[in-house]
N, C-alpha and C. Protein backbone atom coordinates (compact mmCIF):
# COMPACT_ATOMS: atom_id res chain seq x y z
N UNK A 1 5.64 4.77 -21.76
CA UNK A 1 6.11 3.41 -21.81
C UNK A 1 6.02 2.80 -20.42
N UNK A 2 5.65 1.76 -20.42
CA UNK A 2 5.50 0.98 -19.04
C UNK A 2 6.60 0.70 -18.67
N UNK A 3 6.86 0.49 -17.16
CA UNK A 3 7.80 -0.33 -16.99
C UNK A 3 8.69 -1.48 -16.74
N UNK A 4 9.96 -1.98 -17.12
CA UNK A 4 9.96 -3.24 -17.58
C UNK A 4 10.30 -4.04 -16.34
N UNK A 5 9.20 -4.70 -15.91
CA UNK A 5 8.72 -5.29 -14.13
C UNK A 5 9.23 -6.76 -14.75
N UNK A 6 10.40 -7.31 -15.50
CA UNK A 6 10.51 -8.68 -15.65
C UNK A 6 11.59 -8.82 -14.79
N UNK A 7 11.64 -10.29 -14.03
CA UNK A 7 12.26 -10.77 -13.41
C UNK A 7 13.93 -10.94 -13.41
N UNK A 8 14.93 -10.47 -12.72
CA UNK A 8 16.03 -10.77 -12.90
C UNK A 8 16.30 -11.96 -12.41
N UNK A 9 17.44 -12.63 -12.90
CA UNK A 9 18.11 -13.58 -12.69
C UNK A 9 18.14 -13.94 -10.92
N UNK A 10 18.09 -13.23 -10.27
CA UNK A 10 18.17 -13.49 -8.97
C UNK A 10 15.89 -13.52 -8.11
N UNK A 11 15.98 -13.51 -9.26
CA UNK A 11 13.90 -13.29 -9.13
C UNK A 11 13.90 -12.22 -8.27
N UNK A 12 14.12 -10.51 -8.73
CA UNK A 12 13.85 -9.40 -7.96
C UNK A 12 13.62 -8.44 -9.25
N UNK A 13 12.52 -8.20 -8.78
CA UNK A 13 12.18 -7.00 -9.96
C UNK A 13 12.87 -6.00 -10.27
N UNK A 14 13.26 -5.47 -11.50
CA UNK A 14 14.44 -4.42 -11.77
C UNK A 14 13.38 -3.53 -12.30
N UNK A 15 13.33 -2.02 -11.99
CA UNK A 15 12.63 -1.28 -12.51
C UNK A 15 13.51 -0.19 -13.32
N UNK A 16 13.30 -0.30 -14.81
CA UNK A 16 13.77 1.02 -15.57
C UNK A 16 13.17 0.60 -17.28
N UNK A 17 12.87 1.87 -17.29
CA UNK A 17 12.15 2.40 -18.83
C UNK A 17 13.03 1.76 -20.03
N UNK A 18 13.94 2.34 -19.85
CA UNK A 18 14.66 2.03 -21.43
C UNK A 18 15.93 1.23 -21.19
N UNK A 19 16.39 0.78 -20.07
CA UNK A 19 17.61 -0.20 -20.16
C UNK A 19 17.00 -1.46 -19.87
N UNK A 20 18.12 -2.13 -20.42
CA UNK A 20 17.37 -3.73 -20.52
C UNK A 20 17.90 -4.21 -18.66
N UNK A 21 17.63 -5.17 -18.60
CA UNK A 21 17.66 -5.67 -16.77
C UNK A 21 19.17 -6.11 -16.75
N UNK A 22 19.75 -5.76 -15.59
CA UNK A 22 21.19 -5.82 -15.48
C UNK A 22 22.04 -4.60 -16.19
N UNK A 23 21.27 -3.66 -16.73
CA UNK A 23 22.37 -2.36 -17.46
C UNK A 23 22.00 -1.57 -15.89
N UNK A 24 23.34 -0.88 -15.98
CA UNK A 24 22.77 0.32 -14.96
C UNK A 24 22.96 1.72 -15.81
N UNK A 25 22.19 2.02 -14.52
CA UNK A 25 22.27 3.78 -14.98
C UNK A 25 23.74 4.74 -14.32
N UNK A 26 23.84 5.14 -15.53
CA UNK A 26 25.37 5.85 -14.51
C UNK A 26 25.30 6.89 -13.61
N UNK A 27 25.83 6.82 -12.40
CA UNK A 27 25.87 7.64 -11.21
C UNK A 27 26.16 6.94 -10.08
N UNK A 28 26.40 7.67 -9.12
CA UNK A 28 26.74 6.97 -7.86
C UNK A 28 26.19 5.64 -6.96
N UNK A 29 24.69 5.42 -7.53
CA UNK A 29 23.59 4.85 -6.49
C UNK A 29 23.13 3.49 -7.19
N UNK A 30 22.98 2.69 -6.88
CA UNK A 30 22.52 1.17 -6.99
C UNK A 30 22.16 0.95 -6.03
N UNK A 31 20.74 0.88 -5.56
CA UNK A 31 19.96 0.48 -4.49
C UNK A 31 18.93 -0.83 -4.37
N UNK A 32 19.26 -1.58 -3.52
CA UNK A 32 18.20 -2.30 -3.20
C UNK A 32 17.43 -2.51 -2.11
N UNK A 33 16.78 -2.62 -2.32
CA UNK A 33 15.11 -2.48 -1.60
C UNK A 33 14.13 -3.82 -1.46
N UNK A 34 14.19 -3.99 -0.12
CA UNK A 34 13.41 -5.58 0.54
C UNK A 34 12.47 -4.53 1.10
N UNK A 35 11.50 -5.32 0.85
CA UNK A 35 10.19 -5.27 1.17
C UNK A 35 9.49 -6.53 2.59
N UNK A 36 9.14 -5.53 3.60
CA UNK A 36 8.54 -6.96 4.56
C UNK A 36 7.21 -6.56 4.73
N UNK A 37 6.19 -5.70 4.29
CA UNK A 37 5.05 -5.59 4.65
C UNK A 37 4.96 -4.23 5.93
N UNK A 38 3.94 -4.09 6.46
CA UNK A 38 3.69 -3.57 7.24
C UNK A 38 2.78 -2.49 6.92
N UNK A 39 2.29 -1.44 7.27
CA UNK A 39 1.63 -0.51 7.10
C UNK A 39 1.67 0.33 5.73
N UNK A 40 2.78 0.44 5.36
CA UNK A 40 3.21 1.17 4.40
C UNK A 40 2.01 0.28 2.94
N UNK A 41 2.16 -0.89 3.15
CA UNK A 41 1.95 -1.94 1.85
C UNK A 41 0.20 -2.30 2.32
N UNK A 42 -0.12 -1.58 3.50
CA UNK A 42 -1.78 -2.25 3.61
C UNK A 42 -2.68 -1.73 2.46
N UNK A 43 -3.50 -2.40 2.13
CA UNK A 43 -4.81 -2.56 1.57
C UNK A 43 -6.02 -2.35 2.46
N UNK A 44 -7.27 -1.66 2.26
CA UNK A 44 -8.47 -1.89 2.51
C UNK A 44 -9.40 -3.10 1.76
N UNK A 45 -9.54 -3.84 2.13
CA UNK A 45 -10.59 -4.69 1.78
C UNK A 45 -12.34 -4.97 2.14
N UNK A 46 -12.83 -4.11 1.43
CA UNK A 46 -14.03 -4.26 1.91
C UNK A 46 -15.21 -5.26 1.98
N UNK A 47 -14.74 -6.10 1.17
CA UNK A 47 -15.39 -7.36 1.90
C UNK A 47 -15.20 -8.23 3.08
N UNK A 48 -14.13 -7.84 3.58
CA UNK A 48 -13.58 -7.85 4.99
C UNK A 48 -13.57 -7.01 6.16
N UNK A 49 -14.11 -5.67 5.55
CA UNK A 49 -14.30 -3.97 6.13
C UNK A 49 -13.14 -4.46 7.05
N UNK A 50 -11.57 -5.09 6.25
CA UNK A 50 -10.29 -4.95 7.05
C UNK A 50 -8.78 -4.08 6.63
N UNK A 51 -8.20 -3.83 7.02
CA UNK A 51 -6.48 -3.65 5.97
C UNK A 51 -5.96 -4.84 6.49
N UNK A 52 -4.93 -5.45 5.45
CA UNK A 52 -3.99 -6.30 5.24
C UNK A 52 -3.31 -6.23 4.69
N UNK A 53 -1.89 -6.40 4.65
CA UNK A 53 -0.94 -6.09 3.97
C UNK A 53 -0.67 -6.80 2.37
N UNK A 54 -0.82 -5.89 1.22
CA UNK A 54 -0.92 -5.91 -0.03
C UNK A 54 0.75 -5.82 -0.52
N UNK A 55 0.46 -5.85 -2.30
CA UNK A 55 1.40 -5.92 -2.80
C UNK A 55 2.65 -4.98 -2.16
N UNK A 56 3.68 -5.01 -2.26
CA UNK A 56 4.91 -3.89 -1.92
C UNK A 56 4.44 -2.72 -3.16
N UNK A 57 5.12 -1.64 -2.68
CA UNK A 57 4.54 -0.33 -3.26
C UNK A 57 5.15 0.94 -3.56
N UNK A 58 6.64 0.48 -3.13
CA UNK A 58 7.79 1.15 -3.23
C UNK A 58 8.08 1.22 -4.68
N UNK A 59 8.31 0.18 -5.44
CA UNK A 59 8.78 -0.23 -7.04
C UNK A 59 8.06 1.09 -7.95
N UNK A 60 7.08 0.97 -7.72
CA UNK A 60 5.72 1.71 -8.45
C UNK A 60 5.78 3.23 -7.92
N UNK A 61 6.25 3.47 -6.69
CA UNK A 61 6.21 4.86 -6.32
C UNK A 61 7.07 5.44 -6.95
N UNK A 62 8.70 5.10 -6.72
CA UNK A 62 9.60 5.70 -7.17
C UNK A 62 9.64 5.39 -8.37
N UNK A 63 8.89 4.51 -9.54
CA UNK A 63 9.00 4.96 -10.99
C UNK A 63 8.04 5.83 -11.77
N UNK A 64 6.65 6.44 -10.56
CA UNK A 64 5.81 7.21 -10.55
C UNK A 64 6.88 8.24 -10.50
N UNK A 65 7.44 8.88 -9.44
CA UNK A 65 8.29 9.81 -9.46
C UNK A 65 9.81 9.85 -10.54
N UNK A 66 9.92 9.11 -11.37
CA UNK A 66 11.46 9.14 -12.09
C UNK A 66 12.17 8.91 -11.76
N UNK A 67 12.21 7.89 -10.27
CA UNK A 67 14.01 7.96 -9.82
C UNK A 67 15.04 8.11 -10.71
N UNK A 68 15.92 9.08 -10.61
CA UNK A 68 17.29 8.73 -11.34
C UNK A 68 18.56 7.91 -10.68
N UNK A 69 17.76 6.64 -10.73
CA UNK A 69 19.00 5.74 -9.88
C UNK A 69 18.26 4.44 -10.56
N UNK A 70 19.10 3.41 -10.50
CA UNK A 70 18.99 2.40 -10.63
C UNK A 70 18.57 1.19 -9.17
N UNK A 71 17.12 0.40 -9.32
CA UNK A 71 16.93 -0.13 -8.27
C UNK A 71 16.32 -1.32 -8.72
N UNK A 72 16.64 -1.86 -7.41
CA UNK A 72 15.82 -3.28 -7.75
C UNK A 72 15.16 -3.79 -6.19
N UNK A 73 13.89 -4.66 -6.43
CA UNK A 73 13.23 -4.35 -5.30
C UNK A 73 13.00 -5.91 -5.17
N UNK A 74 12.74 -6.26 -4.02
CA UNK A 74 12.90 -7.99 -3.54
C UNK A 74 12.37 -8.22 -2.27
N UNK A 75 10.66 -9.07 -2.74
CA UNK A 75 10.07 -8.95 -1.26
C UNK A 75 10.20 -10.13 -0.50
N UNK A 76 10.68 -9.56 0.91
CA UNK A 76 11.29 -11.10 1.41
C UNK A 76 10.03 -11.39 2.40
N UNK A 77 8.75 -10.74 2.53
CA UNK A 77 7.31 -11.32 3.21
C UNK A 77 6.55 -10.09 3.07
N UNK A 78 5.75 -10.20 3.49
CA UNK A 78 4.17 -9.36 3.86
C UNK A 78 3.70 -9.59 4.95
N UNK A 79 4.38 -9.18 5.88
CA UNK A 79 3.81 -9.25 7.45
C UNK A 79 3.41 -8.10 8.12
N UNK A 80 2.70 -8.11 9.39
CA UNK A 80 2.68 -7.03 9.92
C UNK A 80 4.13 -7.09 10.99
N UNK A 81 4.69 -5.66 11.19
CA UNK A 81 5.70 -6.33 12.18
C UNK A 81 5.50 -6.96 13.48
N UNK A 82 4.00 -6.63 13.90
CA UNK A 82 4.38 -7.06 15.08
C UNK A 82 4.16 -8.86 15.29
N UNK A 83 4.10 -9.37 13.92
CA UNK A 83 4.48 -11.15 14.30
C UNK A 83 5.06 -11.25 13.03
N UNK A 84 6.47 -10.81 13.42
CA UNK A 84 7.83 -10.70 13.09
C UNK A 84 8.55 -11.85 14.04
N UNK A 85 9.17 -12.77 13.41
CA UNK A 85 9.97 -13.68 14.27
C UNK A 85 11.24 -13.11 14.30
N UNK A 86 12.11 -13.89 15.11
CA UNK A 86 13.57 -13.66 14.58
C UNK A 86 14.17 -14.23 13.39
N UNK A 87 13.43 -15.42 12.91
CA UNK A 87 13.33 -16.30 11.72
C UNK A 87 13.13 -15.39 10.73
N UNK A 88 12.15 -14.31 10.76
CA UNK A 88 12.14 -13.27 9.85
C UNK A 88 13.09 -12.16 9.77
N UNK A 89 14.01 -11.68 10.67
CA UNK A 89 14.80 -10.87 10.78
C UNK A 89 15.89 -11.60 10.46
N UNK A 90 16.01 -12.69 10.68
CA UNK A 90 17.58 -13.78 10.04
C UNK A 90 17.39 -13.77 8.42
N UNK A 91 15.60 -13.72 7.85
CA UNK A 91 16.24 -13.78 6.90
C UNK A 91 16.44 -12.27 6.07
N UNK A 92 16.12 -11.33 6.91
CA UNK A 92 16.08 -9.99 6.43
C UNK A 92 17.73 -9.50 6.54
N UNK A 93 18.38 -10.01 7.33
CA UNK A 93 19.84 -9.72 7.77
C UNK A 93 20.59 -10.86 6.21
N UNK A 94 20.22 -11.82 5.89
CA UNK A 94 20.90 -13.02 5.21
C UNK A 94 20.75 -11.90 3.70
N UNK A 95 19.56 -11.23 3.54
CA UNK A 95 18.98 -10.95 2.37
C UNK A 95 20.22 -9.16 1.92
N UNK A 96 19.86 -8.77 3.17
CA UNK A 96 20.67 -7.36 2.94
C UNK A 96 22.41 -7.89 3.12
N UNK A 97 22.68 -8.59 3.81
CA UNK A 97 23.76 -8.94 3.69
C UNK A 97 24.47 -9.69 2.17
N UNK A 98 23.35 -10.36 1.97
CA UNK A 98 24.06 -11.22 0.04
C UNK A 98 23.75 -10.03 -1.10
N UNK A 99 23.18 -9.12 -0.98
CA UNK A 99 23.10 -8.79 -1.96
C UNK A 99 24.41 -7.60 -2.60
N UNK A 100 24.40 -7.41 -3.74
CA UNK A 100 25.46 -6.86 -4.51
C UNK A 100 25.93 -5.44 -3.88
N UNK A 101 24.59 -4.94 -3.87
CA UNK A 101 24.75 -3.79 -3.54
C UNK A 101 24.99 -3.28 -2.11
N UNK A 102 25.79 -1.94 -2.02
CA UNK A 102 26.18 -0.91 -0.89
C UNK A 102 24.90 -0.25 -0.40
N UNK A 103 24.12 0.17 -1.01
CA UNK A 103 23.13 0.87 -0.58
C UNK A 103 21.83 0.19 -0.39
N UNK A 104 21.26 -0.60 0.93
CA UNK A 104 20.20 -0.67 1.10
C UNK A 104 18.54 -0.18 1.79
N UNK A 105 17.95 -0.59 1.01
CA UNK A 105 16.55 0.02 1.75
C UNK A 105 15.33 -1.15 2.23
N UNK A 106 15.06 -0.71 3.44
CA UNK A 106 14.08 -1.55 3.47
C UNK A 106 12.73 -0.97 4.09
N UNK A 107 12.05 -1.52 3.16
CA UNK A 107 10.30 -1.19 3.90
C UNK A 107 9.32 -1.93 5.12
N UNK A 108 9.14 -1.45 6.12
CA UNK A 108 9.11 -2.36 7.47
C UNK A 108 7.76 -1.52 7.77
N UNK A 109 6.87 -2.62 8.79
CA UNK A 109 6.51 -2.08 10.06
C UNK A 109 6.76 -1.23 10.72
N UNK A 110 6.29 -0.23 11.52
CA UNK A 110 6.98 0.57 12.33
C UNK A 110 6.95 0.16 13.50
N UNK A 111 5.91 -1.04 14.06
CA UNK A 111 6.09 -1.56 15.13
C UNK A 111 7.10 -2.15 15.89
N UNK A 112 7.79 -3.34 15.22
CA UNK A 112 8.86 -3.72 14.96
C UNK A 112 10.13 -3.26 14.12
N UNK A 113 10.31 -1.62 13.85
CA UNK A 113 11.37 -1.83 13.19
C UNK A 113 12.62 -1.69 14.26
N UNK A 114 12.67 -1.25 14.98
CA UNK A 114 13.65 -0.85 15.95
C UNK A 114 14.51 -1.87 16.18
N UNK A 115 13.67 -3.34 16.38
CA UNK A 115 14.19 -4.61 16.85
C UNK A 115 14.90 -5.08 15.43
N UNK A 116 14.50 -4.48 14.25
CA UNK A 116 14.96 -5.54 13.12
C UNK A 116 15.80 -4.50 12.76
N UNK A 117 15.77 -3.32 13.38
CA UNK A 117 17.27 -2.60 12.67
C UNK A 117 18.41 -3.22 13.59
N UNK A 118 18.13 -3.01 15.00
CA UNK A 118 18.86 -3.93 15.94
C UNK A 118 19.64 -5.01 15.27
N UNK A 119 18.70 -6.10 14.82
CA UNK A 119 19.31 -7.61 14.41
C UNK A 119 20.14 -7.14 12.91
N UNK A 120 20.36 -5.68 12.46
CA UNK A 120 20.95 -5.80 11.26
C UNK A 120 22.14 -5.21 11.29
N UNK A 121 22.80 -4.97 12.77
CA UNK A 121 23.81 -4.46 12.72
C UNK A 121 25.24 -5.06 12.80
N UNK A 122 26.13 -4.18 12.37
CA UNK A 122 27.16 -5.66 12.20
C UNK A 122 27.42 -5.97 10.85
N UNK A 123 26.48 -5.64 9.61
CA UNK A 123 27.03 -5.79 7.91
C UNK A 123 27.44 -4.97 7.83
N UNK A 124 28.92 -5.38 7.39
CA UNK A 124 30.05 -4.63 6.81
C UNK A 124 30.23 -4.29 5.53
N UNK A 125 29.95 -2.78 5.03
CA UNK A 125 30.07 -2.23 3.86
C UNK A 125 28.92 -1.38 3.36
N UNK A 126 27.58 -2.23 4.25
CA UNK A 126 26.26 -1.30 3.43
C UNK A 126 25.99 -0.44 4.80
N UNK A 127 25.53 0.44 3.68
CA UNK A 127 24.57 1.45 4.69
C UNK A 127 22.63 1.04 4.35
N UNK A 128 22.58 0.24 5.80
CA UNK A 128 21.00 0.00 5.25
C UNK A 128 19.92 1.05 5.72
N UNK A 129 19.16 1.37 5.42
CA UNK A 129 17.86 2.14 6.13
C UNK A 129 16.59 1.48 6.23
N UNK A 130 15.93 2.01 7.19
CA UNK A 130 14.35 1.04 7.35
C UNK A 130 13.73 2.13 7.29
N UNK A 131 12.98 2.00 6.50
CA UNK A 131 11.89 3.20 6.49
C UNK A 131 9.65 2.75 6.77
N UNK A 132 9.24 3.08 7.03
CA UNK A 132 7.84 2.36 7.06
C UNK A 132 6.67 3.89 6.76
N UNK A 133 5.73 3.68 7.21
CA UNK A 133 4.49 4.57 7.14
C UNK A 133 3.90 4.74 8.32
N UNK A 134 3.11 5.43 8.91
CA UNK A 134 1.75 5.58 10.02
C UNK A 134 0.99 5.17 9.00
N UNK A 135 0.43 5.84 8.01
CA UNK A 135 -0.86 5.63 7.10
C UNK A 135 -0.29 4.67 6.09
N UNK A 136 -1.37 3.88 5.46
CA UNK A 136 -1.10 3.17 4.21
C UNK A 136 -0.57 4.14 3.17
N UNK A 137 0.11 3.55 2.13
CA UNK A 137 1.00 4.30 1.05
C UNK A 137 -0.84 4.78 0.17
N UNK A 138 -1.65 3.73 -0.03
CA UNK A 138 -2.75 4.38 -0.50
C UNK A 138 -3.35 5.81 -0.08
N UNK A 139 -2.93 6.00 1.05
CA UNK A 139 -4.13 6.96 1.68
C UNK A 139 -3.53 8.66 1.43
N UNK A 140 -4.06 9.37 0.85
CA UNK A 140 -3.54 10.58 0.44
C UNK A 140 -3.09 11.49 1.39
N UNK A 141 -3.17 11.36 2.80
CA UNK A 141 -2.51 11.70 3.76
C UNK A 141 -1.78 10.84 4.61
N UNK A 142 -0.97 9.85 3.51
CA UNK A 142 -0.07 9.19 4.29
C UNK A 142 1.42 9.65 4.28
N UNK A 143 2.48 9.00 5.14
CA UNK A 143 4.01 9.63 5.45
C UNK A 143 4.46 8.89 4.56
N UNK A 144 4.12 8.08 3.98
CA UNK A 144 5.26 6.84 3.26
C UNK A 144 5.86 8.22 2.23
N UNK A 145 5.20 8.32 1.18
CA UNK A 145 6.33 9.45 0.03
C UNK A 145 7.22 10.33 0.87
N UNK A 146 7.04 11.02 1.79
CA UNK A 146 8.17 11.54 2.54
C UNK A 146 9.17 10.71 3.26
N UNK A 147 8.59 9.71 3.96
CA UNK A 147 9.80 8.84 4.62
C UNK A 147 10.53 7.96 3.76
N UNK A 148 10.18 7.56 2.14
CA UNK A 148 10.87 6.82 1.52
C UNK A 148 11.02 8.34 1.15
N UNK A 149 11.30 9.48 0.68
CA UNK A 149 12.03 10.48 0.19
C UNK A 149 13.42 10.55 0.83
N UNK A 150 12.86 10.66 2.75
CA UNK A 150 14.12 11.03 3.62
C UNK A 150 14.94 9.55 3.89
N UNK A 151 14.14 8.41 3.73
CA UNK A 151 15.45 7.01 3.68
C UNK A 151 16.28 7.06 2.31
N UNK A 152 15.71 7.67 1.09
CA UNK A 152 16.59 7.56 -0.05
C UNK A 152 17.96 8.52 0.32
N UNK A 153 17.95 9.85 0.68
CA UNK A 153 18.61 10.52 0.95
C UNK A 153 19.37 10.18 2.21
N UNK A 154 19.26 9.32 3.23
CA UNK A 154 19.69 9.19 3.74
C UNK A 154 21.02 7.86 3.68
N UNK A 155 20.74 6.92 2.67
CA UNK A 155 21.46 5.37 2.09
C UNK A 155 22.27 6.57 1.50
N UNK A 156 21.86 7.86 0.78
CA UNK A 156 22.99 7.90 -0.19
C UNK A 156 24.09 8.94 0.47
N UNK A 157 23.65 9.06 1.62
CA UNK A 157 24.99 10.15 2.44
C UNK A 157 25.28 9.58 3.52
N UNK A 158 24.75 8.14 4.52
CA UNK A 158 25.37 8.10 5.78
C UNK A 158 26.67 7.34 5.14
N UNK A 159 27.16 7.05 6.42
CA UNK A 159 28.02 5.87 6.16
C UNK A 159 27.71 4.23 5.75
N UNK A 160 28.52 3.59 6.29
CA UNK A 160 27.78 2.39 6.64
C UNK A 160 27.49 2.38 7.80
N UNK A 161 26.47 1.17 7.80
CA UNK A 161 25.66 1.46 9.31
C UNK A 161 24.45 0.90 9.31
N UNK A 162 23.02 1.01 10.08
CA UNK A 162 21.86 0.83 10.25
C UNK A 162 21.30 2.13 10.86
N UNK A 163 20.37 2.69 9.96
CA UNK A 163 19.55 3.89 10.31
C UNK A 163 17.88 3.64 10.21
N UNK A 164 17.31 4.03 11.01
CA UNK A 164 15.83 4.36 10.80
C UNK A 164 15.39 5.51 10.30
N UNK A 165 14.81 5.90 9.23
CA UNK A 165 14.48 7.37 8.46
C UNK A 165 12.63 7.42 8.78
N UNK A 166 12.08 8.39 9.15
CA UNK A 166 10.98 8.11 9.90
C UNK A 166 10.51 9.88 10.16
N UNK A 167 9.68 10.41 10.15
CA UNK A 167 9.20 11.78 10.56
C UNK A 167 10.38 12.68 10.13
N UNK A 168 10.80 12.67 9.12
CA UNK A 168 12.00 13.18 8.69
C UNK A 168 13.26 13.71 9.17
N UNK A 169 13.28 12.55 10.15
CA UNK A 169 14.78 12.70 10.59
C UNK A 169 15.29 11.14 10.37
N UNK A 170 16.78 10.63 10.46
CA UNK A 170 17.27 9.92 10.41
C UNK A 170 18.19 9.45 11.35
N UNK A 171 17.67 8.37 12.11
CA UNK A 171 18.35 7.89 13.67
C UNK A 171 19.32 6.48 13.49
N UNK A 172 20.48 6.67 14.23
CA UNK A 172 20.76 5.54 14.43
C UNK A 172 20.52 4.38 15.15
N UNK A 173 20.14 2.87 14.59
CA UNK A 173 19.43 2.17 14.83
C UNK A 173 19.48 2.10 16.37
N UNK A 174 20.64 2.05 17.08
CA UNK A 174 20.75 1.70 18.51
C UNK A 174 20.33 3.09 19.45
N UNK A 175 19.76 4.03 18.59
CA UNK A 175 19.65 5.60 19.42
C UNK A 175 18.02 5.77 19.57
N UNK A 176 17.52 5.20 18.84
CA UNK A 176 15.77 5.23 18.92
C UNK A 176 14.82 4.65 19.01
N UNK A 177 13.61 4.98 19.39
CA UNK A 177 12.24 4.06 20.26
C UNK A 177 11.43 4.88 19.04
N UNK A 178 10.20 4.43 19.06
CA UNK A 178 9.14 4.87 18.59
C UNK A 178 7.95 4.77 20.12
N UNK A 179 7.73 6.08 20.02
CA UNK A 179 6.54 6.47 21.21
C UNK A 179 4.93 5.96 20.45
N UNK A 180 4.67 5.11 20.55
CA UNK A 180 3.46 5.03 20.22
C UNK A 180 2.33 5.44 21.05
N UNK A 181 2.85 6.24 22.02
CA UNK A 181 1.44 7.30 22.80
C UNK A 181 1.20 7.97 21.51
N UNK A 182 2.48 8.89 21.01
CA UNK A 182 2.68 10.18 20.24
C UNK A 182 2.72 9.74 18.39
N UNK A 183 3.27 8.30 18.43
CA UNK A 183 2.51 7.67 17.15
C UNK A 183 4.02 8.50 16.30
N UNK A 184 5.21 8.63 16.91
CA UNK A 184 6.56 8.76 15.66
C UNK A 184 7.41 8.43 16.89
N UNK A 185 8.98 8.21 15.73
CA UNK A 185 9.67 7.96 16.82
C UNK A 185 10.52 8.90 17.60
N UNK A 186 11.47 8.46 18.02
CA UNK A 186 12.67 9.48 19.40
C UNK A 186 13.77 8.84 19.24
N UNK A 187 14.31 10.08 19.26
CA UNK A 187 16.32 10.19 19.23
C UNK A 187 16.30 9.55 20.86
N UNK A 188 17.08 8.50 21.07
CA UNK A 188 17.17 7.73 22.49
C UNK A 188 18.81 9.17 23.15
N UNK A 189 18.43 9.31 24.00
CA UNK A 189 19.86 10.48 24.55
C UNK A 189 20.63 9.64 25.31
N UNK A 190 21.83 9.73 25.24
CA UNK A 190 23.09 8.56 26.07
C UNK A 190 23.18 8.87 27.24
């Protein structure tokens, strides 16, 4: 059975098989998931012999895999991060901040995520995570299925807070850089 990709009331796609949109599934987790583009979501285009950032790709992964959680996914752009405004991080902070849910996720750039976990600290109640890719989610040796593995696990045990989940560890937003000599990121030491 396909899945039922119709629009909720708030225009964010609800993904699940057999409940109608707005039922949840029972258990601990109600997650939502903004989408801003970045590596994770690129495309090859070969009439361009370019990548650009394509549909979000999260929705489709985790109902490839069965999540047993209830999610809903809401793309607030398709950018690369690194022309990321603050206009875009105001509205990434406005977006994780209104929404219902305790547990958020978001799919970012890795260029810019550091700065936009930065601008998200300070919401009281959720625990958000930013998670992104090195390789496109297409490419069969890419990180995205592991780093959205280790950001899921990570929304559903920190506290509240802002974390980056990334090479399978999970940092707090104000504790880490990404080395782009070495291409992952670093625990920042006090």
């Amino acid at each position: 059975m396909a899945p039922d990709l119709s629009l909720s009331r708030t225009g964010q796609a609800a993904y699940n098989d057999k409940l109608p949109i707005g039922a949840s599934i029972p258990g601990p987790m109600k997650l939502h998931i903004i989408t801003t583009g970045g590596t994770i979501d690129k495309i090859y285009f070969d009439a361009k012999s370019d990548y650009q950032v394509g549909e979000p790709v999260i929705g489709e992964l985790l109902h490839k895999m069965e999540a047993g959680f209830a999610f809903t996914v809401e793309s607030a752009m398709r950018k690369d991060s690194l022309d990321m405004t603050d206009d875009d991080r105001a509205l990434i902070r406005r977006l994780a901040s209104d929404c219902a849910e305790e547990c958020v996720l978001i799919t970012h750039g890795t260029d810019g995520m550091v700065a936009t976990a930065l601008a998200l600290q300070g919401i009281a109640g959720k625990c958000i995570v930013l998670t992104g890719a090195l390789q496109p989610a297409a490419f069969a040796q890419s990180d995205a299925i592991f780093n959205i593995g280790c950001a899921i696990g990570a929304v559903q045990s920190k506290p509240p807070g802002v974390y980056i989940a990334m090479n399978g560890e999970v940092f707090d937003a104000n504790r880490v850089r990404k080395n782009v000599a070495a291409n992952r990121f670093e625990r920042l030491e006090s």
